[in-house]
Protein backbone atom coordinates (compact mmCIF):
# COMPACT_ATOMS: atom_id res chain seq x y z
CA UNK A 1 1.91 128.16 93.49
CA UNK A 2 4.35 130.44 91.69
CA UNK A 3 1.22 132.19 89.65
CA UNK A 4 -0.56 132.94 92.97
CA UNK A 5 2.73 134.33 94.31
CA UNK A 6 3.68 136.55 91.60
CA UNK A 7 6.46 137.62 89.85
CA UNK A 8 7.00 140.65 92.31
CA UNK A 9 10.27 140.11 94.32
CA UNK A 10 9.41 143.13 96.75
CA UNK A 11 5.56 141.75 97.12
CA UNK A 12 6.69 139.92 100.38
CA UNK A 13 9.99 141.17 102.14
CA UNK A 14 10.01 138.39 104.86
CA UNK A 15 8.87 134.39 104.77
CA UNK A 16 6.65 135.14 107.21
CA UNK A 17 4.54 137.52 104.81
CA UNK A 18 4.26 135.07 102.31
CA UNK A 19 3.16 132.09 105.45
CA UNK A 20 0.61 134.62 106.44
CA UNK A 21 -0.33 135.21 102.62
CA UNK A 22 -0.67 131.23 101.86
CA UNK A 23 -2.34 131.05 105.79
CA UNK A 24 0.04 128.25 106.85
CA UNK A 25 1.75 130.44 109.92
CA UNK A 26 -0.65 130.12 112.78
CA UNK A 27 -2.59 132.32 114.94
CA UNK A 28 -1.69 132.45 118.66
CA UNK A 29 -4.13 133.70 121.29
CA UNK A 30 -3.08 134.13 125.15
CA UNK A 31 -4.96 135.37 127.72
CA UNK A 32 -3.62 134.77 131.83
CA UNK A 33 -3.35 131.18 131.84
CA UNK A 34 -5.35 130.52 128.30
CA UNK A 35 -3.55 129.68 125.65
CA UNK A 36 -4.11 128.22 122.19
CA UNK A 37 -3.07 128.28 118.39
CA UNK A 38 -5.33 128.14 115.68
CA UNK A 39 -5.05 128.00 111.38
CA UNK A 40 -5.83 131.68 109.32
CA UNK A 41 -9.26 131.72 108.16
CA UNK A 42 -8.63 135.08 105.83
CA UNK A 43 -5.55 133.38 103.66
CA UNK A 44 -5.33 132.70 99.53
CA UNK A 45 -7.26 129.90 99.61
CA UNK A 46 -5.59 128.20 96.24
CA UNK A 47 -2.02 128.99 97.56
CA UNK A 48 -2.92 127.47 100.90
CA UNK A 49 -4.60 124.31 99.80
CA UNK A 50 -1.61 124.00 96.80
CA UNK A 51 1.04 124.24 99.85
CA UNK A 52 -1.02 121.32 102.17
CA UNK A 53 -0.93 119.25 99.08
CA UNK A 54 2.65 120.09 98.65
CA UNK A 55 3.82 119.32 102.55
CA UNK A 56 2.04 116.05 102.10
CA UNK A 57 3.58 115.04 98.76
CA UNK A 58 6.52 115.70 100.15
CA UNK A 59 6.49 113.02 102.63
CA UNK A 60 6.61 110.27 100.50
CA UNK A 61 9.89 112.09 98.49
CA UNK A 62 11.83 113.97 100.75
CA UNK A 63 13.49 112.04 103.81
CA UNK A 64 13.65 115.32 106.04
CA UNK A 65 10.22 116.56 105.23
CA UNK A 66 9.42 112.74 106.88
CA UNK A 67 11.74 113.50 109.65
CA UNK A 68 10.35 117.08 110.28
CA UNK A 69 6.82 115.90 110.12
CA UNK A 70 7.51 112.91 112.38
CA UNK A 71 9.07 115.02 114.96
CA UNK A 72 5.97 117.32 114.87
CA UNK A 73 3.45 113.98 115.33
CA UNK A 74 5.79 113.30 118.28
CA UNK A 75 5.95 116.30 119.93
CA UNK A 76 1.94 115.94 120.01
CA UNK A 77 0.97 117.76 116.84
CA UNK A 78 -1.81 116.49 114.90
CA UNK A 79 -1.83 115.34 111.45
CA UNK A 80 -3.02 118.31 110.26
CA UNK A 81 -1.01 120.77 112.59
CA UNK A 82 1.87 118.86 111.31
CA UNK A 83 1.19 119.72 107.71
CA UNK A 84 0.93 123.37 107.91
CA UNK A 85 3.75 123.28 110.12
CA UNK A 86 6.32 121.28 107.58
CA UNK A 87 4.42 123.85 104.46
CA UNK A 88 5.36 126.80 106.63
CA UNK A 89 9.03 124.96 106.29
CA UNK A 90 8.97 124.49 102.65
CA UNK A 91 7.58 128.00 102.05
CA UNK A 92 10.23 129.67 103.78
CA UNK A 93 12.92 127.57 101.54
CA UNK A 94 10.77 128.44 98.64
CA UNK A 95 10.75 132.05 99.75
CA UNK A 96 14.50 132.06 100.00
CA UNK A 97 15.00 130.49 96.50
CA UNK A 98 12.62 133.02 95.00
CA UNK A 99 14.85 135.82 96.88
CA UNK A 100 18.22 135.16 96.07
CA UNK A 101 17.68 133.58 92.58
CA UNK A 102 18.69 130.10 93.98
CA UNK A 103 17.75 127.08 92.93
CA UNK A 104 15.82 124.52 94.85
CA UNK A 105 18.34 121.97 97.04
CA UNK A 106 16.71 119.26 99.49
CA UNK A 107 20.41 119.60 101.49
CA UNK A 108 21.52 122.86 101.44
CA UNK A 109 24.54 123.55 102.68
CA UNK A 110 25.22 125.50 105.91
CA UNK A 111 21.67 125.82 107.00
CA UNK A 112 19.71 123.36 108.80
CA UNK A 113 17.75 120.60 107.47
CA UNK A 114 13.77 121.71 107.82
């Protein structure tokens, strides 16, 4: 993930540049009363797959990436909906980590949990 990233600190200035980059932040068309949200199809194709894989690793180790990706299946998001959703989650921590030269914390403290 870090290799298709880069070593560039200004490359992406917000998380959401580096979502749209990886193709995890979601496209939203309205129109009147239509309405409805569909996945990037021009993304980097190894980032995005290598952040799916990550968001569903993730389940099985982290207790709030379970939590955040249970509250998505509840709120009616499917399984894959719920995936990019909890990877647009763990790139914005990663994002912040790779910004201010932290290191990676499951708990941090004073921001909310996923």
């Amino acid at each position: 993930m870090l290799a298709e990233i880069g070593d560039d600190s200004e490359r992406f200035t917000t998380p959401a540049a580096l979502r749209a980059f990886a193709g995890t932040a979601p496209i939203t068309r309205a129109s009147g009363r239509s309405h409805y949200v569909k996945a990037r199809k021009v993304r980097n194709k190894r980032l995005g797959d290598a952040c799916h894989w990550w968001a569903f690793a993730a389940l099985t180790k982290s207790p709030g990436a379970r939590a955040h990706y249970d509250k998505r299946r509840a709120a009616g998001d499917h399984h894959n909906a719920a995936l990019r959703n909890l990877a647009n989650k763990l790139l914005g921590r990663l994002w912040w980590c790779l910004q201010y030269d932290e290191s990676w914390n499951e708990h941090p403290p004073g921001r909310p949990q996923y």
